[in-house]
PDB file of N, CA and C in Angstrom:
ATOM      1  N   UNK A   1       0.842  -1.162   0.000  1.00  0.00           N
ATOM      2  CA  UNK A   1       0.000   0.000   0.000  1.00  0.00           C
ATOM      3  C   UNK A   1       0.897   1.238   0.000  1.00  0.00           C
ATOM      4  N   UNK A   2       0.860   1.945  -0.900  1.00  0.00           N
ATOM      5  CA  UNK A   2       1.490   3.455  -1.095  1.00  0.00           C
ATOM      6  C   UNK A   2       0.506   4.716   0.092  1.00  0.00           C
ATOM      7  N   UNK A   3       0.956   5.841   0.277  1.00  0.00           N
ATOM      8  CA  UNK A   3       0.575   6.798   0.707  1.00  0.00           C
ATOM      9  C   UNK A   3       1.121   8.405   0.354  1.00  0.00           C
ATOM     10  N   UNK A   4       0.051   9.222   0.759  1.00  0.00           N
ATOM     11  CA  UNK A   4       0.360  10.179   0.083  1.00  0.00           C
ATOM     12  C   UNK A   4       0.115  11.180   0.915  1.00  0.00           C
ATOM     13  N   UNK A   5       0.955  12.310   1.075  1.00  0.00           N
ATOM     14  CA  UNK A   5       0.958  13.634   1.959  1.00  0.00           C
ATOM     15  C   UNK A   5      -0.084  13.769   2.180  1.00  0.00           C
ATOM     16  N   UNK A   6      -0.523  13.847   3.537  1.00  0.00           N
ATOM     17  CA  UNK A   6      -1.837  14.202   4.588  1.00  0.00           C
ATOM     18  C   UNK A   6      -2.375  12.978   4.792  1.00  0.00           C
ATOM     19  N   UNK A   7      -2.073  11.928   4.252  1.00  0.00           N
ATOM     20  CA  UNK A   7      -2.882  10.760   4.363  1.00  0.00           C
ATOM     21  C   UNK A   7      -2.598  10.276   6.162  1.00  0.00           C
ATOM     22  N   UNK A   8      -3.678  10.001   6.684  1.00  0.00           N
ATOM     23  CA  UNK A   8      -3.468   9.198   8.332  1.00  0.00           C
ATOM     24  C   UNK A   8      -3.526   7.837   8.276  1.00  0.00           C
ATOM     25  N   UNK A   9      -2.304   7.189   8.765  1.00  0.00           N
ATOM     26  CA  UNK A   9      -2.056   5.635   8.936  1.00  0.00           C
ATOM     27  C   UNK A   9      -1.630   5.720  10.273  1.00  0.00           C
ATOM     28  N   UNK A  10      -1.876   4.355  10.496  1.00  0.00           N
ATOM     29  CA  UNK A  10      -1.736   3.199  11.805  1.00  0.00           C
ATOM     30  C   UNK A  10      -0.692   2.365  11.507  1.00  0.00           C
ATOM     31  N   UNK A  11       0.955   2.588  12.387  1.00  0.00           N
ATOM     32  CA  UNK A  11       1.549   1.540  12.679  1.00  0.00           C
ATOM     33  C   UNK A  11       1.642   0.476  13.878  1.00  0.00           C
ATOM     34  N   UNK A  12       1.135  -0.552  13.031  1.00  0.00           N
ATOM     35  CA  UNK A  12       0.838  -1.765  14.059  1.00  0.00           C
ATOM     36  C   UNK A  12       2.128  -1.797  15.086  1.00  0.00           C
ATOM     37  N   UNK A  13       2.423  -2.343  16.656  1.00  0.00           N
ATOM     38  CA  UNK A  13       2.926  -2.201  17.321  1.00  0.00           C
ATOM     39  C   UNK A  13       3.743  -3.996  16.906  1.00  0.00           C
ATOM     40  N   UNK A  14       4.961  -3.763  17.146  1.00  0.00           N
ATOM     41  CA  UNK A  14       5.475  -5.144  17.321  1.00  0.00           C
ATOM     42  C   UNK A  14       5.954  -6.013  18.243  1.00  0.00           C
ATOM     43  N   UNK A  15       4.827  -5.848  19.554  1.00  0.00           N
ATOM     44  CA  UNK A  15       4.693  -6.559  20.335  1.00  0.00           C
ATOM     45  C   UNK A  15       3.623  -5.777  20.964  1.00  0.00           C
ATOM     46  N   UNK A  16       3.233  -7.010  22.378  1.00  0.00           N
ATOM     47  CA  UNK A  16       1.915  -7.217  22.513  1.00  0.00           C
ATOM     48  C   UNK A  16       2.344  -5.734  23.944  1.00  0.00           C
ATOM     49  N   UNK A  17       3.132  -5.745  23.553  1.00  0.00           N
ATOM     50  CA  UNK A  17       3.375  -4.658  24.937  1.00  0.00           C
ATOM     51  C   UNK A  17       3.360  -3.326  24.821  1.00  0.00           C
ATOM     52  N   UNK A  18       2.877  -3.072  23.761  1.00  0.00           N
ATOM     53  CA  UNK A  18       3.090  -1.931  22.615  1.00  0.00           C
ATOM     54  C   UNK A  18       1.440  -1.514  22.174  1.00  0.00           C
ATOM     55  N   UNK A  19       1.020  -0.293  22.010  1.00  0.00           N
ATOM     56  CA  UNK A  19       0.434  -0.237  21.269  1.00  0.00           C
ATOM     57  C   UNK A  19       0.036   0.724  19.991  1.00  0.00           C
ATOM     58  N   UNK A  20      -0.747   0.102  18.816  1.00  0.00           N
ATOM     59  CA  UNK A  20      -0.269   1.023  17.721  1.00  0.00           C
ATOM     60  C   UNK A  20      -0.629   2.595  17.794  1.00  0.00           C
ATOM     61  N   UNK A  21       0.259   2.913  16.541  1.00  0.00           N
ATOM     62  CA  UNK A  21       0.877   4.176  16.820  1.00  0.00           C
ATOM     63  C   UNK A  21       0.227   4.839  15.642  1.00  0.00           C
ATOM     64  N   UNK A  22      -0.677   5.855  15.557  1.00  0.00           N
ATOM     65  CA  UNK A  22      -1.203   6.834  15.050  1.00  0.00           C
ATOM     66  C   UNK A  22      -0.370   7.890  14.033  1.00  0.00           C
ATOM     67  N   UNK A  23      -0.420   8.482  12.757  1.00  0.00           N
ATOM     68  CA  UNK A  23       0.183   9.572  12.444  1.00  0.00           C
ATOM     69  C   UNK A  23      -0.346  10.174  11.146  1.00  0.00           C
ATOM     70  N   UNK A  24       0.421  11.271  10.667  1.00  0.00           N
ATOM     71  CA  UNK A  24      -0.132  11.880   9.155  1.00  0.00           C
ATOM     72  C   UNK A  24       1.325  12.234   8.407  1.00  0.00           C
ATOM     73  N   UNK A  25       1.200  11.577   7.026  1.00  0.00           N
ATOM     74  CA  UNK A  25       2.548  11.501   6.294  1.00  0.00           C
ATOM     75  C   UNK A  25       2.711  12.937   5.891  1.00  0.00           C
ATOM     76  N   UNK A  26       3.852  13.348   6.375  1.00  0.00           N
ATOM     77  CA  UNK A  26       4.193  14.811   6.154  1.00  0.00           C
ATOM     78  C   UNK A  26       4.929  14.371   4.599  1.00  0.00           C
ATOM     79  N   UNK A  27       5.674  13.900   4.301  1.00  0.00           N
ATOM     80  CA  UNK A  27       6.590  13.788   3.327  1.00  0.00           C
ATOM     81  C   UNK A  27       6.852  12.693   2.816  1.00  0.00           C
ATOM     82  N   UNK A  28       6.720  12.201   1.461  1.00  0.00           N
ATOM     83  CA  UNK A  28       7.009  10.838   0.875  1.00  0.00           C
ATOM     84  C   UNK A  28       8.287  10.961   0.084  1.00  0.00           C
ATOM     85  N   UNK A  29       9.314  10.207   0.988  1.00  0.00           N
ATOM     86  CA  UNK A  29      10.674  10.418   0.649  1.00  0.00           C
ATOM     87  C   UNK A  29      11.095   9.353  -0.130  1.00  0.00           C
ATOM     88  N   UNK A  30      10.728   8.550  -0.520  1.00  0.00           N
ATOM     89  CA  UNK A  30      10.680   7.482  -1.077  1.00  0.00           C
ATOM     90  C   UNK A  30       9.504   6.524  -1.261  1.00  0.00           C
ATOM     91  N   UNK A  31       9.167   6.308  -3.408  1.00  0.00           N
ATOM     92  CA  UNK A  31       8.365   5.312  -3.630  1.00  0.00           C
ATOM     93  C   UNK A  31       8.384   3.861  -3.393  1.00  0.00           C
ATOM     94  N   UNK A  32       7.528   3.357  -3.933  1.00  0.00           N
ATOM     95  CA  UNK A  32       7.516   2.148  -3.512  1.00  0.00           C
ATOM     96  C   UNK A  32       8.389   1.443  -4.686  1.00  0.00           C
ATOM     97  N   UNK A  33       9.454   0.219  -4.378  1.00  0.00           N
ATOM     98  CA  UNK A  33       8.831  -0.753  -3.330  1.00  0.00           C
ATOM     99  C   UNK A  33       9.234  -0.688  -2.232  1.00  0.00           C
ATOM    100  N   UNK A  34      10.085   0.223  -1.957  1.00  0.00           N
ATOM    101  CA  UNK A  34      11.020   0.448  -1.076  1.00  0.00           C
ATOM    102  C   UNK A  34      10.195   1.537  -0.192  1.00  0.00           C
ATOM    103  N   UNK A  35       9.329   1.974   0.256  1.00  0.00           N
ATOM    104  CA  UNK A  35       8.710   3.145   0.370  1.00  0.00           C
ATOM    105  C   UNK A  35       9.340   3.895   1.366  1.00  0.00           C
ATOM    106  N   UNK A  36       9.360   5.060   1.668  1.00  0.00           N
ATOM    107  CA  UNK A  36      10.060   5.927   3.104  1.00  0.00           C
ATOM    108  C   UNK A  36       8.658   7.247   3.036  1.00  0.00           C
ATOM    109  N   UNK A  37       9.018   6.735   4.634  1.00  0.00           N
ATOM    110  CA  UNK A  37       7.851   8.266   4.925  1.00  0.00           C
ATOM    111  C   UNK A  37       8.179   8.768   6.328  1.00  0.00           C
ATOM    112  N   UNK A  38       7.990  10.592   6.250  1.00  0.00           N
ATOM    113  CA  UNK A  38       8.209  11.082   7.021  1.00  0.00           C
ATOM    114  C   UNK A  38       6.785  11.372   8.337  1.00  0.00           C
ATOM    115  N   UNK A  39       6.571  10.762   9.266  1.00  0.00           N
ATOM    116  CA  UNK A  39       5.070  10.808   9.507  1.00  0.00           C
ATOM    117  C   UNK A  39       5.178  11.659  10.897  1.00  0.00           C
ATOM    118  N   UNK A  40       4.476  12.527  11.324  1.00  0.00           N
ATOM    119  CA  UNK A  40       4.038  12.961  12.328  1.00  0.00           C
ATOM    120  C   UNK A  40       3.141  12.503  13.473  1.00  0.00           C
ATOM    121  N   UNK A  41       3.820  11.762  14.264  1.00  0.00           N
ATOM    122  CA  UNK A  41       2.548  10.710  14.792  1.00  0.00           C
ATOM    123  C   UNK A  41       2.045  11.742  15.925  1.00  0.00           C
ATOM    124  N   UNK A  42       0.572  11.117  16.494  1.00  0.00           N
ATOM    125  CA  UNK A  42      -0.014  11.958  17.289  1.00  0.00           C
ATOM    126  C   UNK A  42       0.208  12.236  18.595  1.00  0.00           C
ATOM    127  N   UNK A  43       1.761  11.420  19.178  1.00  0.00           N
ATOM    128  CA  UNK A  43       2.078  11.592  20.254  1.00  0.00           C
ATOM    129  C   UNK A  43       2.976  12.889  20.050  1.00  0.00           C
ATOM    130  N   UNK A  44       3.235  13.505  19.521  1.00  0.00           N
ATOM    131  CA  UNK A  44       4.369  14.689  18.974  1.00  0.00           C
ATOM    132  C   UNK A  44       5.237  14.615  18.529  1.00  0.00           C
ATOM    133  N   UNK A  45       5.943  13.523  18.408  1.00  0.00           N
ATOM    134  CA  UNK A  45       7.008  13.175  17.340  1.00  0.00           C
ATOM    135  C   UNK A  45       6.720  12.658  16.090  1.00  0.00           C
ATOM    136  N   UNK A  46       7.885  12.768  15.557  1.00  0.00           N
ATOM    137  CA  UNK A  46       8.256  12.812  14.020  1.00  0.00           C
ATOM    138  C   UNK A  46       9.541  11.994  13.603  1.00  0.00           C
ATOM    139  N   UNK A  47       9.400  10.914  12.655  1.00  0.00           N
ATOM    140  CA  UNK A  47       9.958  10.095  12.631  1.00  0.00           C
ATOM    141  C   UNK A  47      10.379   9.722  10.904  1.00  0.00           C
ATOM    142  N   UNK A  48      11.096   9.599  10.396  1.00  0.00           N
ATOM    143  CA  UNK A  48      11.157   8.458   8.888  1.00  0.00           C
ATOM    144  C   UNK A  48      11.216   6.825   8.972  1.00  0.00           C
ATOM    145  N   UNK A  49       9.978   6.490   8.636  1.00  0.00           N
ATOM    146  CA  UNK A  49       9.327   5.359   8.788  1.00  0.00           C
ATOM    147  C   UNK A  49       9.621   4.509   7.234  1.00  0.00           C
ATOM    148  N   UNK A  50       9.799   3.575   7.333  1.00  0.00           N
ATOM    149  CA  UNK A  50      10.395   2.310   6.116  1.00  0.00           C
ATOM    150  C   UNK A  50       9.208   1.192   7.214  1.00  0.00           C
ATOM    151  N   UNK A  51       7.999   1.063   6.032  1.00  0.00           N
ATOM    152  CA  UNK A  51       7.415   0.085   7.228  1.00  0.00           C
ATOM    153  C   UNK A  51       7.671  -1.327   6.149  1.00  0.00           C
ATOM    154  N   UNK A  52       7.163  -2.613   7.158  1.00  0.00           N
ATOM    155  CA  UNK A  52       7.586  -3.691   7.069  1.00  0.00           C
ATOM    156  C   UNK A  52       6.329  -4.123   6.278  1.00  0.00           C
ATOM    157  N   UNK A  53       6.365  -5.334   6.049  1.00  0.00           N
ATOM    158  CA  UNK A  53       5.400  -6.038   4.815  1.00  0.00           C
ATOM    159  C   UNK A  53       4.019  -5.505   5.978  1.00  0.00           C
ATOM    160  N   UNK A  54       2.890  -5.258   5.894  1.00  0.00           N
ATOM    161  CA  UNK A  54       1.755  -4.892   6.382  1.00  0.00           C
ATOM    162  C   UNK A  54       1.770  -4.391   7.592  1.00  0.00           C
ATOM    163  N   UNK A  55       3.007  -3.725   7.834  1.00  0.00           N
ATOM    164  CA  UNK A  55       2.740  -2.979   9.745  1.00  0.00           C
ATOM    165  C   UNK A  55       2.317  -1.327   8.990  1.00  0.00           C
ATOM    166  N   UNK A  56       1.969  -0.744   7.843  1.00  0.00           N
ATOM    167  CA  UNK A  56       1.692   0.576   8.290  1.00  0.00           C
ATOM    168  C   UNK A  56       0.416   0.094   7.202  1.00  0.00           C
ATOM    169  N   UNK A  57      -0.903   0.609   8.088  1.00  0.00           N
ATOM    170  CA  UNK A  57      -1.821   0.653   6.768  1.00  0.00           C
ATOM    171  C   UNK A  57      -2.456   2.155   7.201  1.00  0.00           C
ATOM    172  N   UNK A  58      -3.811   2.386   6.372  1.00  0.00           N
ATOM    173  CA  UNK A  58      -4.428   3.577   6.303  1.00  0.00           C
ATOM    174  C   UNK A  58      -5.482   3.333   7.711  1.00  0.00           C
ATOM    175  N   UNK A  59      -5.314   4.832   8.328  1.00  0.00           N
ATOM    176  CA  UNK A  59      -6.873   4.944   9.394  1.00  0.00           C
ATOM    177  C   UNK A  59      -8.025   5.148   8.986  1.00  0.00           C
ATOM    178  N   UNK A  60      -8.826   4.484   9.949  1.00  0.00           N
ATOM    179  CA  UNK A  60     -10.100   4.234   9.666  1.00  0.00           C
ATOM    180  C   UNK A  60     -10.830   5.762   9.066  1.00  0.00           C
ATOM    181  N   UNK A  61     -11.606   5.869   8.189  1.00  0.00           N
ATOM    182  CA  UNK A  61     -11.805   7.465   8.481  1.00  0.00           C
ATOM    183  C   UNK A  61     -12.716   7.928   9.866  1.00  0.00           C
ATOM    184  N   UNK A  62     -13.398   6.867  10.081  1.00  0.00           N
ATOM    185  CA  UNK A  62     -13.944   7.754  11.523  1.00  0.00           C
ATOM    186  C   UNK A  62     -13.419   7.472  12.795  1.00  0.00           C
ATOM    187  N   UNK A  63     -12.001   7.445  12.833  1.00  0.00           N
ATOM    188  CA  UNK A  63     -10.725   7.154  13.650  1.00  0.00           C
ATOM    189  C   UNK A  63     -10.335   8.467  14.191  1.00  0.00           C
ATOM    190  N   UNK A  64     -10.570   9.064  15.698  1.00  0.00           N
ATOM    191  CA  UNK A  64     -10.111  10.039  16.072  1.00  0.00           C
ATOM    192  C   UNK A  64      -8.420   9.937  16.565  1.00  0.00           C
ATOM    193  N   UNK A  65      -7.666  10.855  16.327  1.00  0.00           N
ATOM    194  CA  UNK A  65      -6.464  11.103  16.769  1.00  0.00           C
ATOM    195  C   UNK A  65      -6.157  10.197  18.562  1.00  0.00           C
ATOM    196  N   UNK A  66      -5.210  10.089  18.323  1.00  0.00           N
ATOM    197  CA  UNK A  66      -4.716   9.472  19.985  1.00  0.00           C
ATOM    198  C   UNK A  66      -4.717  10.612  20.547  1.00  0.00           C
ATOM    199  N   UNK A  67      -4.774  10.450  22.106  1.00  0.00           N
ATOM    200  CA  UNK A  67      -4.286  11.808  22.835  1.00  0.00           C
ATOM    201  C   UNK A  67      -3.729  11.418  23.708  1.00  0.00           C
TER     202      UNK A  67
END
């Protein structure tokens, strides 16, 4: 799955001790297949994300922000 500036995705947590992590792709630094994204997650940081075979997909649209 590709994404595109402003789009909001969910990275699944990789472990059970964890949970997933909310954000909005500021910057697509790289296409696919290789994809890179710069995402703003809703805890306040900002990160460049390379996600793994199905850990980043799209949020629900009636998915409110974490707080």
């Amino acid at each position: 799955m590709t994404f595109k500036v402003g789009d909001r995705v969910v990275a699944e947590a990789e472990s059970t001790e964890r949970v997933a992590r909310s954000g909005t792709v500021r910057e697509v630094l790289r296409e696919a297949p290789a994809a890179r994204y710069r995402i703003d997650w809703d805890d306040g940081h900002s990160t460049v994300y390379t996600p793994a075979a199905g850990a980043l997909h799209a949020a629900r649209q009636d998915a409110e922000p974490a707080r």
